[in-house]
PDB file of N, CA and C in Angstrom:
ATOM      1  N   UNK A   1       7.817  10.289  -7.803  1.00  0.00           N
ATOM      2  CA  UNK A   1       6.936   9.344  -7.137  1.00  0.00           C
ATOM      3  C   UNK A   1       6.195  10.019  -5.991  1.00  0.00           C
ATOM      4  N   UNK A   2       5.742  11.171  -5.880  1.00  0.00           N
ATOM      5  CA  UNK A   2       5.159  11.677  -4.982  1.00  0.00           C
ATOM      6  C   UNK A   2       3.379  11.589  -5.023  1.00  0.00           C
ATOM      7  N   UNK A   3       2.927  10.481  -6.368  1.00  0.00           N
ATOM      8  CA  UNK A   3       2.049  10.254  -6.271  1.00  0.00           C
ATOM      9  C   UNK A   3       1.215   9.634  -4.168  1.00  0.00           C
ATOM     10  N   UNK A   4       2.129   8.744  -4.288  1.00  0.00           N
ATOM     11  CA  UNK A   4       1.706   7.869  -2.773  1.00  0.00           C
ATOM     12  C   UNK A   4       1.830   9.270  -1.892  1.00  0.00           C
ATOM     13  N   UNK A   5       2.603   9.896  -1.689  1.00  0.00           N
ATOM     14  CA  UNK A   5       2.633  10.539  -0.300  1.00  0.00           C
ATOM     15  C   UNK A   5       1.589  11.625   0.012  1.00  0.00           C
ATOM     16  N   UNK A   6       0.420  11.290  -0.752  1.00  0.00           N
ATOM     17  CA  UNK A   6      -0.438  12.237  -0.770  1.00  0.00           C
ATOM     18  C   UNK A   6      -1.661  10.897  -0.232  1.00  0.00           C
ATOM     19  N   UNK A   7      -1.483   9.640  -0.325  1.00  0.00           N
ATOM     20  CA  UNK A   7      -2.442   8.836  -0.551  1.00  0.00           C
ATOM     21  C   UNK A   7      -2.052   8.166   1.018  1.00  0.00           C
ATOM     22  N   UNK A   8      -0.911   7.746   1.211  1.00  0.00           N
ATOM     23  CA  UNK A   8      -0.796   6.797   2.467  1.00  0.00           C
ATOM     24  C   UNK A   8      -0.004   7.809   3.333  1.00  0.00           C
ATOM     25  N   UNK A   9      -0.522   6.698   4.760  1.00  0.00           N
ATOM     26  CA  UNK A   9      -0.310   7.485   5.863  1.00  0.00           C
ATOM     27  C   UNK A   9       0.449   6.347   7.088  1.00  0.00           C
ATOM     28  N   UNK A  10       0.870   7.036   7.679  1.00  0.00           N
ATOM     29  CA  UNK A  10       1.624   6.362   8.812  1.00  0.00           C
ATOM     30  C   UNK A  10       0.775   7.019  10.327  1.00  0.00           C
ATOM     31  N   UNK A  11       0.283   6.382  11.014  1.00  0.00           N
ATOM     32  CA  UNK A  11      -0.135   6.559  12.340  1.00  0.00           C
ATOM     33  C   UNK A  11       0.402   5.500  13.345  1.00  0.00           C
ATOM     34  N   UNK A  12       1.010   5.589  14.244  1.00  0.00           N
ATOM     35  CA  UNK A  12       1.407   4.943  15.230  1.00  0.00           C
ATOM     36  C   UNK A  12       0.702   3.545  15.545  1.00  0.00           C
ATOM     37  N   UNK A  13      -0.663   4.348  16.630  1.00  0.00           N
ATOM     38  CA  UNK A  13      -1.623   3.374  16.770  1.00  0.00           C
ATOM     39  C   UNK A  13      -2.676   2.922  16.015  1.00  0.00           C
ATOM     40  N   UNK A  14      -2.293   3.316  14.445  1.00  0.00           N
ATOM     41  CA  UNK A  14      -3.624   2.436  13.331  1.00  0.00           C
ATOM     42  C   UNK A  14      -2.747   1.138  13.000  1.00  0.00           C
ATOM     43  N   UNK A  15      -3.082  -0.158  12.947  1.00  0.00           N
ATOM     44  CA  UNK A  15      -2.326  -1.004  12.370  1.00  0.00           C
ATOM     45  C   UNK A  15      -1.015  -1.114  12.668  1.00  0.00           C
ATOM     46  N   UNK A  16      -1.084  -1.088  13.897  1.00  0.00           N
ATOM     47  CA  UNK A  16       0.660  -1.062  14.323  1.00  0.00           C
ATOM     48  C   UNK A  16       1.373  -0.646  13.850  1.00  0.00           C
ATOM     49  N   UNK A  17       1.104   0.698  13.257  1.00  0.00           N
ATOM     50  CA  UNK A  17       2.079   2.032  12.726  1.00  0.00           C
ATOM     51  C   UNK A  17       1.948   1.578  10.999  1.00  0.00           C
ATOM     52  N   UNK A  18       1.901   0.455  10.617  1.00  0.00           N
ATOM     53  CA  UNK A  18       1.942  -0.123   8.966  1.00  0.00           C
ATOM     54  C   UNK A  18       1.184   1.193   8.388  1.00  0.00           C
ATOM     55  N   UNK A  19       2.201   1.288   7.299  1.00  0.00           N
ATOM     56  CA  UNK A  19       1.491   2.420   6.003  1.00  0.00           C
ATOM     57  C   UNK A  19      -0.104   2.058   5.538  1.00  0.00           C
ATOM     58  N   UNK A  20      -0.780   2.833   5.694  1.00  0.00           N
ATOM     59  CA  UNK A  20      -2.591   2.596   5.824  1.00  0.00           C
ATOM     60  C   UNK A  20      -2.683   3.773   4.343  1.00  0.00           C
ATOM     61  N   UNK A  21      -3.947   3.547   3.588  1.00  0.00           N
ATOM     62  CA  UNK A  21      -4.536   3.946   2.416  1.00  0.00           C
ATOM     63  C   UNK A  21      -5.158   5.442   3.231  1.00  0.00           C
ATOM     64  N   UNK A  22      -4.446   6.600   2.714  1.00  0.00           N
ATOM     65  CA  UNK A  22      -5.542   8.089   3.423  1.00  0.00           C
ATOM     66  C   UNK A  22      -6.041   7.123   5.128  1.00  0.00           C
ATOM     67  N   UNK A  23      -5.415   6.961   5.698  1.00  0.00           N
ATOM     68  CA  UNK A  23      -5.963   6.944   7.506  1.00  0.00           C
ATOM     69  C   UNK A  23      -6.944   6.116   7.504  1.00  0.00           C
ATOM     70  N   UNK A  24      -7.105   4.764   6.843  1.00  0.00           N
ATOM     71  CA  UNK A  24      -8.053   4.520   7.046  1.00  0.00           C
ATOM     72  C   UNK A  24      -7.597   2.366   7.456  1.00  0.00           C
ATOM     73  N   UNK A  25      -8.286   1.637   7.851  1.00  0.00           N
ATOM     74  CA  UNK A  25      -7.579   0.428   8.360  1.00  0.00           C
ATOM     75  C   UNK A  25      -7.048  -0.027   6.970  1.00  0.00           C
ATOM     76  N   UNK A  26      -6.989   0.024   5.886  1.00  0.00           N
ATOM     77  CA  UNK A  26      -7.068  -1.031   4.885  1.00  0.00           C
ATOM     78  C   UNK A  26      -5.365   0.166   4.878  1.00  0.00           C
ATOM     79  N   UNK A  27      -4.579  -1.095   5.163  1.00  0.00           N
ATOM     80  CA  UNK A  27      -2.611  -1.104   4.641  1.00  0.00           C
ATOM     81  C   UNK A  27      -1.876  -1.378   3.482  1.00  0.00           C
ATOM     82  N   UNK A  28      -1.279  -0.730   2.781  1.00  0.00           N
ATOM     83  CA  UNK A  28      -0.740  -1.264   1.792  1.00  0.00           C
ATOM     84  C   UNK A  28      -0.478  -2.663   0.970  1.00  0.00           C
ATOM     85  N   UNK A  29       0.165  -3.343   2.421  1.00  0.00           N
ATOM     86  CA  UNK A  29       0.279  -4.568   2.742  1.00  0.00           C
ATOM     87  C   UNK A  29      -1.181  -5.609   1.852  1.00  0.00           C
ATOM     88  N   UNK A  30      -1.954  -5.097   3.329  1.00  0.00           N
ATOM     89  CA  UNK A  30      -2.919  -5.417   1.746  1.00  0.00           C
ATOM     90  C   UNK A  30      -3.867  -5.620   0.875  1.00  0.00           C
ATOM     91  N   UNK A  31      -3.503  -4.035  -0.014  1.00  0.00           N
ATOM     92  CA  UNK A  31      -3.810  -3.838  -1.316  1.00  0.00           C
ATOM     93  C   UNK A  31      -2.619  -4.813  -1.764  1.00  0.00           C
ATOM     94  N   UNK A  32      -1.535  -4.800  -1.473  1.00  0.00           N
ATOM     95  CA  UNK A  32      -0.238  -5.565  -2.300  1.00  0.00           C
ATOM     96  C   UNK A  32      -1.110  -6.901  -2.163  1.00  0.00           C
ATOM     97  N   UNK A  33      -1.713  -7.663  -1.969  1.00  0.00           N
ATOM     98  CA  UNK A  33      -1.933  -8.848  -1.152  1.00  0.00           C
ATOM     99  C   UNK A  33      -3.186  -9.640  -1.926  1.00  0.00           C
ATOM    100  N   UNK A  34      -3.476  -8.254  -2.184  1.00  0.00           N
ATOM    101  CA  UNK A  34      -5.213  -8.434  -2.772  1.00  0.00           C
ATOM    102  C   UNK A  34      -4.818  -8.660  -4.387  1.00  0.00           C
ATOM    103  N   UNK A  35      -3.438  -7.966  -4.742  1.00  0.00           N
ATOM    104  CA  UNK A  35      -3.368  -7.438  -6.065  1.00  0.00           C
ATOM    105  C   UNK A  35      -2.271  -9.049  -6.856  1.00  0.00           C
ATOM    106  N   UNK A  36      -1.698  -9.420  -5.473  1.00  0.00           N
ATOM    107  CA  UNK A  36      -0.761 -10.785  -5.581  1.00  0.00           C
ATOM    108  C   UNK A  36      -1.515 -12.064  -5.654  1.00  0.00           C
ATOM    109  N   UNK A  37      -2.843 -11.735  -5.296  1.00  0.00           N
ATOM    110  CA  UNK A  37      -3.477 -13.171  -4.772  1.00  0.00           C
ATOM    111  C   UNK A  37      -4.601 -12.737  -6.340  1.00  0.00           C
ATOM    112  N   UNK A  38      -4.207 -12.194  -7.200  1.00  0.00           N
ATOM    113  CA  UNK A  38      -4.805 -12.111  -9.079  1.00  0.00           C
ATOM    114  C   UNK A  38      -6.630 -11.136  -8.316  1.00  0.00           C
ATOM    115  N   UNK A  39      -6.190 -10.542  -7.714  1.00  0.00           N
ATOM    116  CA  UNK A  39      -7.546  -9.542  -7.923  1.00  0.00           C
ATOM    117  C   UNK A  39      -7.307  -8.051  -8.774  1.00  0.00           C
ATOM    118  N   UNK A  40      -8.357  -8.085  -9.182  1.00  0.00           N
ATOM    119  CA  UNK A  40      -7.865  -6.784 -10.270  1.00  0.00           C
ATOM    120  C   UNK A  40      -8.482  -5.720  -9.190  1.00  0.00           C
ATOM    121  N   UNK A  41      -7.894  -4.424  -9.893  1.00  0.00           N
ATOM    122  CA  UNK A  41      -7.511  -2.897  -9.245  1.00  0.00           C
ATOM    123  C   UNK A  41      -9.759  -3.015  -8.873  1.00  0.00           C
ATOM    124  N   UNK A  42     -10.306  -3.010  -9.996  1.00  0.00           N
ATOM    125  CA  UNK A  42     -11.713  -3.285  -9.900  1.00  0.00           C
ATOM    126  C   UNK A  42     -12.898  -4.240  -9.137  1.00  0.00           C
ATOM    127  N   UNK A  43     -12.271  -5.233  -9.250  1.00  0.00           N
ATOM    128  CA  UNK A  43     -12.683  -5.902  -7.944  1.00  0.00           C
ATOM    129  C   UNK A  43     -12.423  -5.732  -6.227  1.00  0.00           C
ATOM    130  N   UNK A  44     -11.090  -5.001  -6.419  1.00  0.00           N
ATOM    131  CA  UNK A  44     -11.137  -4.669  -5.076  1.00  0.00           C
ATOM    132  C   UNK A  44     -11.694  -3.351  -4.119  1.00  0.00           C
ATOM    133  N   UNK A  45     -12.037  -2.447  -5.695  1.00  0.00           N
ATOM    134  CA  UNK A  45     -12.920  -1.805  -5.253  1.00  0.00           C
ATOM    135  C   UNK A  45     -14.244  -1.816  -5.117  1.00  0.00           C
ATOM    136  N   UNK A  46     -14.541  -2.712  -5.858  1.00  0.00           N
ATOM    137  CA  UNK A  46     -16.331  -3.767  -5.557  1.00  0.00           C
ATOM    138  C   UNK A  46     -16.257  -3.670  -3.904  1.00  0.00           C
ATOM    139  N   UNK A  47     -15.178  -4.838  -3.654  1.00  0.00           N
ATOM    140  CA  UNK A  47     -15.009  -5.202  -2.375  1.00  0.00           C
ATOM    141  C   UNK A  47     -15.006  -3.995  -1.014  1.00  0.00           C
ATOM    142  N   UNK A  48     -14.308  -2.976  -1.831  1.00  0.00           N
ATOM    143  CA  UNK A  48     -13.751  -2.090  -0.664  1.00  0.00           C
ATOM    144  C   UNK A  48     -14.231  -0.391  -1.467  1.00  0.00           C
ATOM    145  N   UNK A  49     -15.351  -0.265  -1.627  1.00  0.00           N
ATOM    146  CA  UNK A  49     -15.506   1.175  -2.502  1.00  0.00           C
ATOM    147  C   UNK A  49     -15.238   1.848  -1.527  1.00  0.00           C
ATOM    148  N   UNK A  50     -14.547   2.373  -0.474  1.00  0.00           N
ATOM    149  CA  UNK A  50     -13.974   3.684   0.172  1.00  0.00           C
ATOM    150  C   UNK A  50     -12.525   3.887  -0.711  1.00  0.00           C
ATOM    151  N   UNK A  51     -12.077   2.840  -1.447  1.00  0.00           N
ATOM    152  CA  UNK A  51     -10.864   2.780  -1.991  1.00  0.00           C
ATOM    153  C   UNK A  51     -11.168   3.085  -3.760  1.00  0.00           C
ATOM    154  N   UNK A  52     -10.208   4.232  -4.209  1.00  0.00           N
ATOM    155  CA  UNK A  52      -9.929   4.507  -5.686  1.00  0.00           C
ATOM    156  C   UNK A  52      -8.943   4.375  -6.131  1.00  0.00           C
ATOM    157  N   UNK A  53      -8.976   4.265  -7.480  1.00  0.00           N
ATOM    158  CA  UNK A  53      -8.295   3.526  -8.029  1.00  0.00           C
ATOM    159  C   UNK A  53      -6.367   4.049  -8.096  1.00  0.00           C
ATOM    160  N   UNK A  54      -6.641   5.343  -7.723  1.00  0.00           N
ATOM    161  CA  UNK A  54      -5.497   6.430  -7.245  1.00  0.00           C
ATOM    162  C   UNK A  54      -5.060   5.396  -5.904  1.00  0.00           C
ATOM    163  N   UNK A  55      -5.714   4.966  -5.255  1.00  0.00           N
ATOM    164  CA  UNK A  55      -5.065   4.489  -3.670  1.00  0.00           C
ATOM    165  C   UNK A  55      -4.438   3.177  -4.459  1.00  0.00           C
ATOM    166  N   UNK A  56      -4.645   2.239  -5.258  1.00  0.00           N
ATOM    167  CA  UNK A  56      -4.039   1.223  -5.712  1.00  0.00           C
ATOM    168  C   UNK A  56      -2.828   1.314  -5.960  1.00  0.00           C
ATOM    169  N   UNK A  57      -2.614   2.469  -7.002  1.00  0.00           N
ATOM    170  CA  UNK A  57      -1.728   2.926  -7.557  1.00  0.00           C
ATOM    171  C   UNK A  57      -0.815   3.701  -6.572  1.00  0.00           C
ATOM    172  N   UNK A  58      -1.047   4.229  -5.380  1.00  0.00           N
ATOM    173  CA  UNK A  58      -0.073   4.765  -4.555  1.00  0.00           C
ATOM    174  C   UNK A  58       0.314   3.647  -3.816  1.00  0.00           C
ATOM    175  N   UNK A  59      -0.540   2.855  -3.271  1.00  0.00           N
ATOM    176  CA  UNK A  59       0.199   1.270  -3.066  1.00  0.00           C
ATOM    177  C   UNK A  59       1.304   1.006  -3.888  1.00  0.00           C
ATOM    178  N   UNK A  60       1.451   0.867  -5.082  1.00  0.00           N
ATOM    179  CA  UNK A  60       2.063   0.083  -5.815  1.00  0.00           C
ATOM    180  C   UNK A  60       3.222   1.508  -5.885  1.00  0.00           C
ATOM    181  N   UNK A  61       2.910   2.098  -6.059  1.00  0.00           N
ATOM    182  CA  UNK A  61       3.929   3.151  -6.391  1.00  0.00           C
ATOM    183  C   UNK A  61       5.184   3.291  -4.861  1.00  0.00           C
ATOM    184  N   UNK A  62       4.276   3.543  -3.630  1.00  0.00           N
ATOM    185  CA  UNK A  62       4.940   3.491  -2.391  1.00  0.00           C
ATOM    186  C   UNK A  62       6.114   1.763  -2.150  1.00  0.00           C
ATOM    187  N   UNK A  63       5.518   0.813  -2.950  1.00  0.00           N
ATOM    188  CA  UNK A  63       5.994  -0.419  -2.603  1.00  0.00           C
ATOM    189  C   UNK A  63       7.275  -0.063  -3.492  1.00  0.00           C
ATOM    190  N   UNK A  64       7.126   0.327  -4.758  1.00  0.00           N
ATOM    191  CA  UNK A  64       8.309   0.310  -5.241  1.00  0.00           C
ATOM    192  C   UNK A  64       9.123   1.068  -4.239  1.00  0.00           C
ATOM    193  N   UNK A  65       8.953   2.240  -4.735  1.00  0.00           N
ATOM    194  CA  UNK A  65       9.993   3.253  -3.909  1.00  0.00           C
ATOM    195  C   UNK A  65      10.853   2.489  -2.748  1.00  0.00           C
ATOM    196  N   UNK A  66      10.184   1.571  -1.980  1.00  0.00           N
ATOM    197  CA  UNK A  66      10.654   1.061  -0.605  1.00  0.00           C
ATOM    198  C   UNK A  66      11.247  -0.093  -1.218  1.00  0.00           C
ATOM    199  N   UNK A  67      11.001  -0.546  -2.408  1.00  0.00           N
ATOM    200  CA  UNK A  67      11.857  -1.508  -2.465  1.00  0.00           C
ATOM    201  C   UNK A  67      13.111  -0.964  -3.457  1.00  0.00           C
ATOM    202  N   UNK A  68      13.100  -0.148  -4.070  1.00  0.00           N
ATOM    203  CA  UNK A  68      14.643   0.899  -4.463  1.00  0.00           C
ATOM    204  C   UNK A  68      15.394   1.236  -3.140  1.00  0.00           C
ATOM    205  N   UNK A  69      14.735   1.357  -2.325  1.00  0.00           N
ATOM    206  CA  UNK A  69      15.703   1.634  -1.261  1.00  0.00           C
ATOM    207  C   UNK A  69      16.042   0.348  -0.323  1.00  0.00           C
ATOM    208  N   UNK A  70      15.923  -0.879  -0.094  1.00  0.00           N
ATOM    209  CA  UNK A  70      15.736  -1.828   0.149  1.00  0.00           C
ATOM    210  C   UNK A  70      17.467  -2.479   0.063  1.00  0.00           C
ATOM    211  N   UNK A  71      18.044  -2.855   0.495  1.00  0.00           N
ATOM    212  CA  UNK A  71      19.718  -2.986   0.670  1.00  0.00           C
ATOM    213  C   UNK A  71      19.602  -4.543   1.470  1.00  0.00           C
ATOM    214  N   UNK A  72      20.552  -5.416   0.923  1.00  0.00           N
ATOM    215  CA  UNK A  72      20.604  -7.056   1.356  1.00  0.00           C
ATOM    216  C   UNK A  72      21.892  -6.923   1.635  1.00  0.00           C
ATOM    217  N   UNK A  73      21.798  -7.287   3.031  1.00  0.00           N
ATOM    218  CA  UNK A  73      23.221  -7.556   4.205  1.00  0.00           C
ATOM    219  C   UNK A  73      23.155  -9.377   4.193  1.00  0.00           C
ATOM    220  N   UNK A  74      24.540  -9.697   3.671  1.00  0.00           N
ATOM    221  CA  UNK A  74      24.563 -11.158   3.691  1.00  0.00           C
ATOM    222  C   UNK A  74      25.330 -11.416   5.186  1.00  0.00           C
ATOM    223  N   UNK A  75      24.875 -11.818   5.677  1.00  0.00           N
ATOM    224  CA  UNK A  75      25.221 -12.509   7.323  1.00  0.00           C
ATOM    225  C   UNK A  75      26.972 -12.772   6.856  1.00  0.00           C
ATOM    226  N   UNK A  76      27.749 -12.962   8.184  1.00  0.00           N
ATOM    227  CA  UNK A  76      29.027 -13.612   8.036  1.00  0.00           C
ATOM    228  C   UNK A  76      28.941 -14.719   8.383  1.00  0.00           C
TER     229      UNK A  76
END
């Protein structure tokens, strides 16, 4: 899965540190958001052409990964 770690980035002060597409404002968060609310990979690049279709896909690829590692603590 080392597709994403070439695509997203972590900066402190962009977006309150949130994983951002190559340094730029648009966050994983959401592409996930855009892609949940039934927009296709193509329309959102209508919307947003600084974004390819590689950055979608490292979205989606980075979300997994974080959610394989993702662990549920049930309260006492």
């Amino acid at each position: 899965m080392s597709l994403y770690r070439d695509r997203i980035t972590l900066e402190p002060g962009k977006r309150g540190g949130k994983p951002c597409i190559r340094g730029l404002r648009i966050t994983v968060h959401d592409v996930l958001a855009w892609l949940a609310s039934g927009m296709s990979t193509e329309e959102i690049i209508e919307d947003f052409p600084q974004l390819a279709p590689e950055d979608i896909q490292a979205a989606l690829a980075y979300a997994a990964d974080r959610e394989r590692h993702t662990a549920w603590v049930r309260a006492a």
